[in-house]
Structure formats: C-alpha cells, structure tokens
PDB file of N, CA and C in Angstrom:
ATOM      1  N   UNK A   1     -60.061  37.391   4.306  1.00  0.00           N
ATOM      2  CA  UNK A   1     -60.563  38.678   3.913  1.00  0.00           C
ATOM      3  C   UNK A   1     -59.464  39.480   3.238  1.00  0.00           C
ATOM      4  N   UNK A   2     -59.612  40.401   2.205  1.00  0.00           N
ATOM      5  CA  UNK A   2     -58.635  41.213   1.404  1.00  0.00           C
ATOM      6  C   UNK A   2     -58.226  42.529   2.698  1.00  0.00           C
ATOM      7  N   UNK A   3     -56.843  42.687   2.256  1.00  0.00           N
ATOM      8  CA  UNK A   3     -56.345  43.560   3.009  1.00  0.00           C
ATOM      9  C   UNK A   3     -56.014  44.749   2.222  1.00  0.00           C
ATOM     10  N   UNK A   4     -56.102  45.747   2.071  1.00  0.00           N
ATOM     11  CA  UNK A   4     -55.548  46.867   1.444  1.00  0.00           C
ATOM     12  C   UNK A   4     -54.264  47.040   1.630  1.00  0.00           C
ATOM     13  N   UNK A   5     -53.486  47.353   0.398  1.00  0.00           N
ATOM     14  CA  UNK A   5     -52.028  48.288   0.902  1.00  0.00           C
ATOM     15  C   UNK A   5     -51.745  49.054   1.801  1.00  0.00           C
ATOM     16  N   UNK A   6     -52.511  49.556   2.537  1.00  0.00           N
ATOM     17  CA  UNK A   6     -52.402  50.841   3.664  1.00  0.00           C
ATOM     18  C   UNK A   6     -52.697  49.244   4.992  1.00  0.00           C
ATOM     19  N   UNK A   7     -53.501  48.618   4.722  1.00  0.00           N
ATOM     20  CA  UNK A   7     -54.094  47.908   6.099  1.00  0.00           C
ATOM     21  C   UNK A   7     -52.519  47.415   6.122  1.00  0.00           C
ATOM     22  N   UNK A   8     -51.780  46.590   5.230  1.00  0.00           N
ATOM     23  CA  UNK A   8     -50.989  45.368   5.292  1.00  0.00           C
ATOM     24  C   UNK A   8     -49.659  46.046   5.979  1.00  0.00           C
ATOM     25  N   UNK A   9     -49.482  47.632   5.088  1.00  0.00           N
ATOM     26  CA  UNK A   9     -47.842  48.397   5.511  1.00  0.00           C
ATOM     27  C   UNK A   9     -48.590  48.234   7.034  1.00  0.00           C
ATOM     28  N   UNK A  10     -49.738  49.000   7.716  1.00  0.00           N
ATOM     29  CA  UNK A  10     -49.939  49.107   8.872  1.00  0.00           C
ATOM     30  C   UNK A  10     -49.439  47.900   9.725  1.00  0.00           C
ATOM     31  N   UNK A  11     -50.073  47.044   9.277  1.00  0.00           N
ATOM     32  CA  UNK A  11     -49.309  45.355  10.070  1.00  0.00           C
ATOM     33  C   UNK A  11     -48.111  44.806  10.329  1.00  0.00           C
ATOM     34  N   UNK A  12     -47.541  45.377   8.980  1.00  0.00           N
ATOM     35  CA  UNK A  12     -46.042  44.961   9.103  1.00  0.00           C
ATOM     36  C   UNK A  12     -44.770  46.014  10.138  1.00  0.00           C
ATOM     37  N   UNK A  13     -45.734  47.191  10.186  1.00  0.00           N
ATOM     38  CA  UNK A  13     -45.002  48.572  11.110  1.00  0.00           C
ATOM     39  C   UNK A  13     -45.324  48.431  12.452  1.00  0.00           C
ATOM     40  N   UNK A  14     -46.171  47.702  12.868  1.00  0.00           N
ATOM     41  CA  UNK A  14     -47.065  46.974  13.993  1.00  0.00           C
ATOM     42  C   UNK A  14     -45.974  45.436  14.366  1.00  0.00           C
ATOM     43  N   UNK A  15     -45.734  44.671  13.500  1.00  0.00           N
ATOM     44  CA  UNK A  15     -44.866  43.597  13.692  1.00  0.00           C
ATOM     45  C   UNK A  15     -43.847  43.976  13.889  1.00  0.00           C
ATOM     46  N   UNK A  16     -42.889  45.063  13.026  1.00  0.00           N
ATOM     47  CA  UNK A  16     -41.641  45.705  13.258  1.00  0.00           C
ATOM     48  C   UNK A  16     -41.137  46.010  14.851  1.00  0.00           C
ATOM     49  N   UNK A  17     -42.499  47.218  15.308  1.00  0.00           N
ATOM     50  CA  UNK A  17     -42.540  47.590  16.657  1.00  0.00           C
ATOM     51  C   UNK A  17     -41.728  46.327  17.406  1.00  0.00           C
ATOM     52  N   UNK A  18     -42.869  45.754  16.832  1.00  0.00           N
ATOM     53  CA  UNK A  18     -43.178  44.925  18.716  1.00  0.00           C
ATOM     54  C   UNK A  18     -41.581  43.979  18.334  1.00  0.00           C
ATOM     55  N   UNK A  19     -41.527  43.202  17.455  1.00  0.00           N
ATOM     56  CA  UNK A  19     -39.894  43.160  17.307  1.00  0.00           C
ATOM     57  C   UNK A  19     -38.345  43.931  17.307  1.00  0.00           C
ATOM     58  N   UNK A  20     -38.815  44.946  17.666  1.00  0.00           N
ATOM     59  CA  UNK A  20     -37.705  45.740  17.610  1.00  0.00           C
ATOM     60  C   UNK A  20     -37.442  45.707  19.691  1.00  0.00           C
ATOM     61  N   UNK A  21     -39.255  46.032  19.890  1.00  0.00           N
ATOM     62  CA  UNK A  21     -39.164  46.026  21.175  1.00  0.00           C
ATOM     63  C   UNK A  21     -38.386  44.762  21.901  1.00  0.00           C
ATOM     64  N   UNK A  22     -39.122  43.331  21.170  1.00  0.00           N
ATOM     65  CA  UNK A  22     -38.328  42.327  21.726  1.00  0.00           C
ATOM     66  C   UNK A  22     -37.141  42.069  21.905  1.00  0.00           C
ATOM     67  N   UNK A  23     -36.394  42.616  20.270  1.00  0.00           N
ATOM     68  CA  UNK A  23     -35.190  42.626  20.481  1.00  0.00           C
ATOM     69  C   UNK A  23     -34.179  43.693  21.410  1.00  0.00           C
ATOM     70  N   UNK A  24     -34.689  44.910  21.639  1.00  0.00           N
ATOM     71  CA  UNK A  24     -33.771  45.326  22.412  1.00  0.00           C
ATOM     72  C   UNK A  24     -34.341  44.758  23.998  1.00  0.00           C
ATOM     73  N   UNK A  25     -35.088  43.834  24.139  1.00  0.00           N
ATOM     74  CA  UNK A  25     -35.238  43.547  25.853  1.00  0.00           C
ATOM     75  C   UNK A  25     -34.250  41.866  25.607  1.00  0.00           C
ATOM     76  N   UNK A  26     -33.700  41.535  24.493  1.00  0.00           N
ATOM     77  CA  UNK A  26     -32.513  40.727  24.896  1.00  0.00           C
ATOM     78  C   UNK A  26     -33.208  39.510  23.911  1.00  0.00           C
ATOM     79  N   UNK A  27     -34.061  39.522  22.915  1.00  0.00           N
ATOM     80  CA  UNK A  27     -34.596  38.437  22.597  1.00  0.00           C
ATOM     81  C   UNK A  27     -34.182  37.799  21.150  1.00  0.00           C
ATOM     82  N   UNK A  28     -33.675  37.069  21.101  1.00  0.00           N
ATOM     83  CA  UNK A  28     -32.793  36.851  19.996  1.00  0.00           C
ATOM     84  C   UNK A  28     -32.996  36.456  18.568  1.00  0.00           C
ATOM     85  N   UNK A  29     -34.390  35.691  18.929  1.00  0.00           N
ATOM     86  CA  UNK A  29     -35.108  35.330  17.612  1.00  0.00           C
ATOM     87  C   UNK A  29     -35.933  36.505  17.680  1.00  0.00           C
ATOM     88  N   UNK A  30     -36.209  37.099  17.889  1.00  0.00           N
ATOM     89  CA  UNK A  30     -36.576  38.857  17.432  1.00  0.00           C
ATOM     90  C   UNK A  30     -35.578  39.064  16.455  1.00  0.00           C
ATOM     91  N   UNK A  31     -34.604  39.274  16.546  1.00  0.00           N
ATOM     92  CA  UNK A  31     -33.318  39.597  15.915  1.00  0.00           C
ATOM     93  C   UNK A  31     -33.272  38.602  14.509  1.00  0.00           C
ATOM     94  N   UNK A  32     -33.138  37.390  14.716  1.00  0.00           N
ATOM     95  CA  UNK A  32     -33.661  36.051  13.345  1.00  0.00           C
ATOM     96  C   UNK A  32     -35.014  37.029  12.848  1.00  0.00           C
ATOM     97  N   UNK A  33     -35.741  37.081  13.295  1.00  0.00           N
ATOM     98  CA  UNK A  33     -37.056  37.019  12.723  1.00  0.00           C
ATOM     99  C   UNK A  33     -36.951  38.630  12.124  1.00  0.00           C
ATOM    100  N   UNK A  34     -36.276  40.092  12.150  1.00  0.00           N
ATOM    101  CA  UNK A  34     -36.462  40.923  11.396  1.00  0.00           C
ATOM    102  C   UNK A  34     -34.993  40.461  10.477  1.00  0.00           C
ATOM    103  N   UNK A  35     -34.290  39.957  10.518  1.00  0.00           N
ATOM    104  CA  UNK A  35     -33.374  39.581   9.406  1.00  0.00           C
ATOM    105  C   UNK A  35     -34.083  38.640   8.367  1.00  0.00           C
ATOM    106  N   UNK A  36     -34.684  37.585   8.889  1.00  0.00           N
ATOM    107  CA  UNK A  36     -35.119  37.011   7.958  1.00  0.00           C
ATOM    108  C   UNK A  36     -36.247  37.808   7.033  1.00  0.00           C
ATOM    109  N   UNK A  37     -37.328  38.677   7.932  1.00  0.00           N
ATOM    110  CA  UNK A  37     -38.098  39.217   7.107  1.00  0.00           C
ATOM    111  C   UNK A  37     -37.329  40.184   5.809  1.00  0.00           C
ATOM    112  N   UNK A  38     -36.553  40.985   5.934  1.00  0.00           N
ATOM    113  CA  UNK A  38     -35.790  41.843   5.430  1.00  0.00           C
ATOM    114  C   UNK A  38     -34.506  41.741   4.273  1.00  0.00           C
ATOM    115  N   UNK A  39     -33.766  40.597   4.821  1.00  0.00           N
ATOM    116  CA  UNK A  39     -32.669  39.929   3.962  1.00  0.00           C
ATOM    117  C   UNK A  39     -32.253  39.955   2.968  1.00  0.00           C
ATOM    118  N   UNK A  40     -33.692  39.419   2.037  1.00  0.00           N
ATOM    119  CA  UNK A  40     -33.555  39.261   0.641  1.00  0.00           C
ATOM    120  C   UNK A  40     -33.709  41.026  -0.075  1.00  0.00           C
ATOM    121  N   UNK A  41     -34.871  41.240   0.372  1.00  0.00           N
ATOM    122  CA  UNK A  41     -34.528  42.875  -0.004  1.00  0.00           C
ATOM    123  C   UNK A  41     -33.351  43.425  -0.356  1.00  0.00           C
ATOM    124  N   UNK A  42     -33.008  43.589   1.651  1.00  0.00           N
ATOM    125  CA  UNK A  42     -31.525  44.589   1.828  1.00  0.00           C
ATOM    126  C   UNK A  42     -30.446  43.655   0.767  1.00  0.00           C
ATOM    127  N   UNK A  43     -30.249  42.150   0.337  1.00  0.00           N
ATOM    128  CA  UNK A  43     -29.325  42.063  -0.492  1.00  0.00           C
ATOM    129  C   UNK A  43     -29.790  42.299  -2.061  1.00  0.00           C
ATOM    130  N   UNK A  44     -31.070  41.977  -2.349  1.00  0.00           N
ATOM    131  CA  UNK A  44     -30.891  42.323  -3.613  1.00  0.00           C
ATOM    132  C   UNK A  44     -30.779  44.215  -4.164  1.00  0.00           C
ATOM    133  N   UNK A  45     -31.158  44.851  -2.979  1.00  0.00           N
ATOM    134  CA  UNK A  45     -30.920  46.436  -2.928  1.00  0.00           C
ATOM    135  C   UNK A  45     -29.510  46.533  -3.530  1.00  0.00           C
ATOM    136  N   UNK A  46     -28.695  45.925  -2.428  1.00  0.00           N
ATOM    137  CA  UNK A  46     -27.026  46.053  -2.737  1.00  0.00           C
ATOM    138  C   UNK A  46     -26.716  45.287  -4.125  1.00  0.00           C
ATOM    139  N   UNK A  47     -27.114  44.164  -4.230  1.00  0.00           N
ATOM    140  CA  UNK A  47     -26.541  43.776  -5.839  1.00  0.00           C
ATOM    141  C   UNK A  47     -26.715  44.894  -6.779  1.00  0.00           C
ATOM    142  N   UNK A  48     -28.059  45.194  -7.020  1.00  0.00           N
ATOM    143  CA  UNK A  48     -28.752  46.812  -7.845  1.00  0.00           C
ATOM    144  C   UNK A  48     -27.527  47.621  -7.784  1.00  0.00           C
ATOM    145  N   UNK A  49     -26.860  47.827  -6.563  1.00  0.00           N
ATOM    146  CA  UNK A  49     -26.389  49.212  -6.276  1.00  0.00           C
ATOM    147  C   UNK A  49     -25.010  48.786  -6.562  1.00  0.00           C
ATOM    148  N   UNK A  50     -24.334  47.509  -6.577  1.00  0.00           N
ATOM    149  CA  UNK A  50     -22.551  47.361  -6.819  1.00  0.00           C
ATOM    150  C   UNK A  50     -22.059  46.075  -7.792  1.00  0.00           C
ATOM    151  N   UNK A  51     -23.374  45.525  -8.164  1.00  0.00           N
ATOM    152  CA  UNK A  51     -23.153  44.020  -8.942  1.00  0.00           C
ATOM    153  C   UNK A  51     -23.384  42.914  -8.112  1.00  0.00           C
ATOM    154  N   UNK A  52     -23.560  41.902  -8.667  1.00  0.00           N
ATOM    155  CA  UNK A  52     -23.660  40.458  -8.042  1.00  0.00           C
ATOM    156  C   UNK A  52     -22.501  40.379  -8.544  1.00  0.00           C
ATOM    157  N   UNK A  53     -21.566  40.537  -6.928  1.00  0.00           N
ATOM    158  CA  UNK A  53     -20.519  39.853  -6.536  1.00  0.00           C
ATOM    159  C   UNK A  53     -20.190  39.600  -5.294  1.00  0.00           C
ATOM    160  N   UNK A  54     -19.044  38.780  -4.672  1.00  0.00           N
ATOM    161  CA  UNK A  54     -18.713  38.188  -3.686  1.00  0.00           C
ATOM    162  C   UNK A  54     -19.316  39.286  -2.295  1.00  0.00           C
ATOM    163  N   UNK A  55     -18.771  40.485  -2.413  1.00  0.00           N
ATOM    164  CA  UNK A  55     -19.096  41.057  -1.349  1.00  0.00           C
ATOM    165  C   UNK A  55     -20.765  41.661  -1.212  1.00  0.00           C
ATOM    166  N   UNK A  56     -21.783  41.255  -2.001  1.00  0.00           N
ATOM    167  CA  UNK A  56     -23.217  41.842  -1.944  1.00  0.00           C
ATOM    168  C   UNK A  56     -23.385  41.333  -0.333  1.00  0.00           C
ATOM    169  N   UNK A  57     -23.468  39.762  -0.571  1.00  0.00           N
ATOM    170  CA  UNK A  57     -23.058  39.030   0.900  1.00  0.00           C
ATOM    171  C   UNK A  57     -22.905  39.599   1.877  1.00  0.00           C
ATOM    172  N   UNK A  58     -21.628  40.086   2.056  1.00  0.00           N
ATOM    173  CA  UNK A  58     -20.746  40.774   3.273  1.00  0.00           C
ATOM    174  C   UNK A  58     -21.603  42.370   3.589  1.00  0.00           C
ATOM    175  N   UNK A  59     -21.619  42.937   2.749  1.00  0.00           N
ATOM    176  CA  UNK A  59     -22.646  44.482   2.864  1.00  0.00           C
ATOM    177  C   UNK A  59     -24.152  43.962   3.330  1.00  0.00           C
ATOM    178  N   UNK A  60     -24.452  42.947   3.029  1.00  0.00           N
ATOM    179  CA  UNK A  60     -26.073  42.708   3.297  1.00  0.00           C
ATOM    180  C   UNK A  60     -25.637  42.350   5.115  1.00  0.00           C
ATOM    181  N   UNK A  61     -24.715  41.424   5.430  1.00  0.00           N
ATOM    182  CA  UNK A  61     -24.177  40.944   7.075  1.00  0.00           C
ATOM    183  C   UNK A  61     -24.209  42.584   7.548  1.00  0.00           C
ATOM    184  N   UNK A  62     -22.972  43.162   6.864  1.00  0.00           N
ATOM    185  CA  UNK A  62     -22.887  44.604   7.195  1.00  0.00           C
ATOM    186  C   UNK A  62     -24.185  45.476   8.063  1.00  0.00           C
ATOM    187  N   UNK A  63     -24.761  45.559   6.930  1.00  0.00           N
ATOM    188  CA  UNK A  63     -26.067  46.599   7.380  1.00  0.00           C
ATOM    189  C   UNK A  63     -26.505  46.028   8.345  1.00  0.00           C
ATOM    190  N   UNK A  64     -27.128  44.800   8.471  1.00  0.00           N
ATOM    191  CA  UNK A  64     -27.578  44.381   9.482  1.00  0.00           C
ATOM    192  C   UNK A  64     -27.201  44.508  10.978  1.00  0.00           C
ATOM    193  N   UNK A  65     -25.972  43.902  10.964  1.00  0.00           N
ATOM    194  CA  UNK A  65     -24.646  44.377  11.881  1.00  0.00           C
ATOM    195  C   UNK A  65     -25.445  46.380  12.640  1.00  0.00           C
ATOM    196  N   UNK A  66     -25.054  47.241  11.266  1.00  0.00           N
ATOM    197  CA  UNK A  66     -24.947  48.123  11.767  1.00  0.00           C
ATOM    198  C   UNK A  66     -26.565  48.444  12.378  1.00  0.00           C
ATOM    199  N   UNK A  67     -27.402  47.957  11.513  1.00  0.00           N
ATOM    200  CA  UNK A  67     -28.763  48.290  12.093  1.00  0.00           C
ATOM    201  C   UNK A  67     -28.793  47.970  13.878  1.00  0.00           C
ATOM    202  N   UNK A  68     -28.516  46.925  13.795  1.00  0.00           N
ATOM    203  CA  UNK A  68     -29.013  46.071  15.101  1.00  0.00           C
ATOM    204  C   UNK A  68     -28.229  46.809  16.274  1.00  0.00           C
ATOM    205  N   UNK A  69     -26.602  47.273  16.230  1.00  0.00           N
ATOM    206  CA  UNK A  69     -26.331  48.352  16.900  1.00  0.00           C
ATOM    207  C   UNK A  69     -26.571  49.490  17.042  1.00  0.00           C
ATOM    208  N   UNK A  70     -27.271  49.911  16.646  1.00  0.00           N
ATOM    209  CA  UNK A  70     -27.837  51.375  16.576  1.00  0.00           C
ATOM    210  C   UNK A  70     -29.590  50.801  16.578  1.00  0.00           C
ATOM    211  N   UNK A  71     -30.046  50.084  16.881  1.00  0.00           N
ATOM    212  CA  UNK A  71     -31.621  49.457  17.136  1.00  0.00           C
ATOM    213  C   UNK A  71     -32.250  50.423  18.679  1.00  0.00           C
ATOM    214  N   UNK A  72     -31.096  50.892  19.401  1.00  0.00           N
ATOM    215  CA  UNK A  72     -32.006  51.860  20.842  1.00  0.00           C
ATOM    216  C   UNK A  72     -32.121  52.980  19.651  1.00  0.00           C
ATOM    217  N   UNK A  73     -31.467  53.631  18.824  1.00  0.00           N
ATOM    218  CA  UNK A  73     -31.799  54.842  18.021  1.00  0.00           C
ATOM    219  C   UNK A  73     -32.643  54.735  17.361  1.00  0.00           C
ATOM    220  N   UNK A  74     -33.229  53.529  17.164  1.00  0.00           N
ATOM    221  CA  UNK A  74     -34.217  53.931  15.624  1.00  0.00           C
ATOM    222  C   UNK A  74     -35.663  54.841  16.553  1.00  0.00           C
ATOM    223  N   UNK A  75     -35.852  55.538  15.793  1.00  0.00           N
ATOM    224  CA  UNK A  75     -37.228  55.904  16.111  1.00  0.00           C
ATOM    225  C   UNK A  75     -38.794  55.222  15.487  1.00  0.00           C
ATOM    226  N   UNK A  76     -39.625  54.954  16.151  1.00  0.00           N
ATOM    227  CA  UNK A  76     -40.746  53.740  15.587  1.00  0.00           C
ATOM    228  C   UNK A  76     -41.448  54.881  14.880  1.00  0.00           C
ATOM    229  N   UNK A  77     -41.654  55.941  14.834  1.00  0.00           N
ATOM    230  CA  UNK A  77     -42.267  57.278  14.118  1.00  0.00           C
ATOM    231  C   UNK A  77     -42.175  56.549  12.560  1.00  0.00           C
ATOM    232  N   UNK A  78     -41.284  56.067  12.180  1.00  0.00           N
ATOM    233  CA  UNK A  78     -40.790  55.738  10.826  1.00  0.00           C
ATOM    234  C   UNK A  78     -40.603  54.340  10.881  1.00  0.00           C
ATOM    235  N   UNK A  79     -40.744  54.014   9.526  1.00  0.00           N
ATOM    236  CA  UNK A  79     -40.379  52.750   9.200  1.00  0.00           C
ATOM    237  C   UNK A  79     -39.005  52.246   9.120  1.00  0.00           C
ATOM    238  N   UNK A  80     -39.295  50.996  10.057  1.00  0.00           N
ATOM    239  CA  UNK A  80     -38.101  50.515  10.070  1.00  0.00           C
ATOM    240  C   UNK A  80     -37.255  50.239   8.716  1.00  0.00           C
ATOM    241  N   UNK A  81     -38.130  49.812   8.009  1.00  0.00           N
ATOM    242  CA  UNK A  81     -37.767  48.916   6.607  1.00  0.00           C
ATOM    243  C   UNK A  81     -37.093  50.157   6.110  1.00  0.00           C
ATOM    244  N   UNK A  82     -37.465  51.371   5.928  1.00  0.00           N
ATOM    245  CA  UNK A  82     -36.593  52.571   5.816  1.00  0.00           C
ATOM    246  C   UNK A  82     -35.499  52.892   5.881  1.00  0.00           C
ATOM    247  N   UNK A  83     -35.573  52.780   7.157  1.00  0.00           N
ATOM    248  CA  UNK A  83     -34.214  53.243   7.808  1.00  0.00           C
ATOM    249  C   UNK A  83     -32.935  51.934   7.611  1.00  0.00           C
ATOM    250  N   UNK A  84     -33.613  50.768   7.406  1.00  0.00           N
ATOM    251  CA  UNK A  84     -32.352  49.606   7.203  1.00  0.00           C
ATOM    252  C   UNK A  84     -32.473  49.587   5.782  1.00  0.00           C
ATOM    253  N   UNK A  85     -32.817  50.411   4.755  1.00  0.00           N
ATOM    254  CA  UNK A  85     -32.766  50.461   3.748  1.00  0.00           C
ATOM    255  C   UNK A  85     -31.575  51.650   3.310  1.00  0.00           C
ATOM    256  N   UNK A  86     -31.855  52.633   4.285  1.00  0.00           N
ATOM    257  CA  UNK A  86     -31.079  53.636   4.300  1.00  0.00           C
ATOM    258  C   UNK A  86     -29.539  53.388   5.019  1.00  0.00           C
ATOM    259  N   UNK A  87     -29.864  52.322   5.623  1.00  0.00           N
ATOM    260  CA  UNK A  87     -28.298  52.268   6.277  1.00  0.00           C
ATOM    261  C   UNK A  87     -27.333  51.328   5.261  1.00  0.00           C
ATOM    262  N   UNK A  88     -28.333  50.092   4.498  1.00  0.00           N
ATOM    263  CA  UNK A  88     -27.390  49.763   3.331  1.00  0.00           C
ATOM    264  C   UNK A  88     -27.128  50.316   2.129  1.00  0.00           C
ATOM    265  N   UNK A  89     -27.995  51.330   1.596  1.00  0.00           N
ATOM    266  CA  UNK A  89     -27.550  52.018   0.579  1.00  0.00           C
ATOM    267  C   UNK A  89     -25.928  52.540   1.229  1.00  0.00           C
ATOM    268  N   UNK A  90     -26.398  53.837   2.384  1.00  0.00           N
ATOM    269  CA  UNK A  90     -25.109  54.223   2.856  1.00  0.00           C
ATOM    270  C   UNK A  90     -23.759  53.203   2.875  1.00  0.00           C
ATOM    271  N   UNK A  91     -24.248  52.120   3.354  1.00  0.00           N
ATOM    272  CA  UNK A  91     -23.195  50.621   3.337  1.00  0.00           C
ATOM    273  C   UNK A  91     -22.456  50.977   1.740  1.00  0.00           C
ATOM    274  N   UNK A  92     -23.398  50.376   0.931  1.00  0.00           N
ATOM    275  CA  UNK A  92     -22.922  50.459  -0.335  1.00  0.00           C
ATOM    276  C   UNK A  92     -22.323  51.690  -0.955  1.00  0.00           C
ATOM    277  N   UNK A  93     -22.748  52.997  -0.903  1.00  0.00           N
ATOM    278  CA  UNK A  93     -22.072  53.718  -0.943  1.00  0.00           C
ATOM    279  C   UNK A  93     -20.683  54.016  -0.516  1.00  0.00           C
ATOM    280  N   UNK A  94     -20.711  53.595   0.744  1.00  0.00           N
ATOM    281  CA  UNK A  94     -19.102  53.518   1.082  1.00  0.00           C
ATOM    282  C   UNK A  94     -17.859  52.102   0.363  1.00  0.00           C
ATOM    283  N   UNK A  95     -18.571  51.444   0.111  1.00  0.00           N
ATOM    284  CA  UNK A  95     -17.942  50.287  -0.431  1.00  0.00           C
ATOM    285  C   UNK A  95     -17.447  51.108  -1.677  1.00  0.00           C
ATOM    286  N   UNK A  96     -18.723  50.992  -2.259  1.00  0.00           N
ATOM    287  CA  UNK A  96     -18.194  51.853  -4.206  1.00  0.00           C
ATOM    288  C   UNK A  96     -17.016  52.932  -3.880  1.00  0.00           C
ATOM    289  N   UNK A  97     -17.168  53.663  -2.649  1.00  0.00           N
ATOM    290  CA  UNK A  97     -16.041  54.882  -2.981  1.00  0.00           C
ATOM    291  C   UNK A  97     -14.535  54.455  -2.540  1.00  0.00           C
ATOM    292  N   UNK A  98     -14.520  53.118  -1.752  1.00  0.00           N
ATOM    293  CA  UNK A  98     -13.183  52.204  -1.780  1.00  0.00           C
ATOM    294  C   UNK A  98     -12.799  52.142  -2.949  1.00  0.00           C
TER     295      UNK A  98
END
C-alpha cells in the first residue's frame, strides 16, 4: 500500500524512539542500527560542508561519537535525524574554524 510523506517521517520517528530507547537500556545493535540508518547522510552533509577529504570520515565517526553521548539528552519531541544533523554541521563547523 502507498505511504504518504507525513505517514513514512511518522514511522521513521516511531523507529528512532524505540531505538534510541533500546539503546540507552544497553543495546548495542540499537546503536549499529541508527548509525547505519543515518551514516551516509551525516557524511555526505559533511563532504557538502568541508570537501571530500580524508577527514569527512573522521567528522562523520565524530558526530556520531558525540550524538550517542549525549543520547539521555536528546528529547523524542523532535527529530532525531535533526538533532544528529545539527550536531555534525556544528562538528564541521568547528573543524573549518581550525
């Protein structure tokens, strides 16, 4: 059956949840499974934002890194995909001003 744009974001903010939940109760492929969903994004975000070079790599590990420590803060009110969007721009931003 066709899903609408509004049905599908709903599903994927619904999958986020309940993975975010898993992962902070200790579950590790929770943790695999929103990196993998996310990955290619958060790195091609950063290439956009500093070039395809050696370190896009290292800033894409980065964010993640920082997401997943700060994962009791996120609030589910908002999208996750957001907020780890917002934490690698910030990533990248700090890189460029090195």
């Amino acid at each position: 059956m066709y899903q609408t744009q509004e049905e599908r974001r709903e599903q994927s903010r619904a999958e986020d949840k309940d993975l975010i939940r898993d992962a902070l109760s200790g579950n590790q492929d929770a943790y695999k499974r929103l990196m993998r969903k996310y990955r290619n994004a958060i790195y091609h975000l950063i290439v956009r934002m500093i070039g395809f070079t050696p370190e896009a790599e290292d800033l894409t590990q980065e964010a993640f890194i920082k997401a997943f420590n700060s994962l009791a803060s996120f609030n589910d009110e908002f999208s996750f995909s957001t907020w780890l969007y917002k934490i690698a721009t910030n990533n990248a931003i700090d890189h460029l001003r090195k």
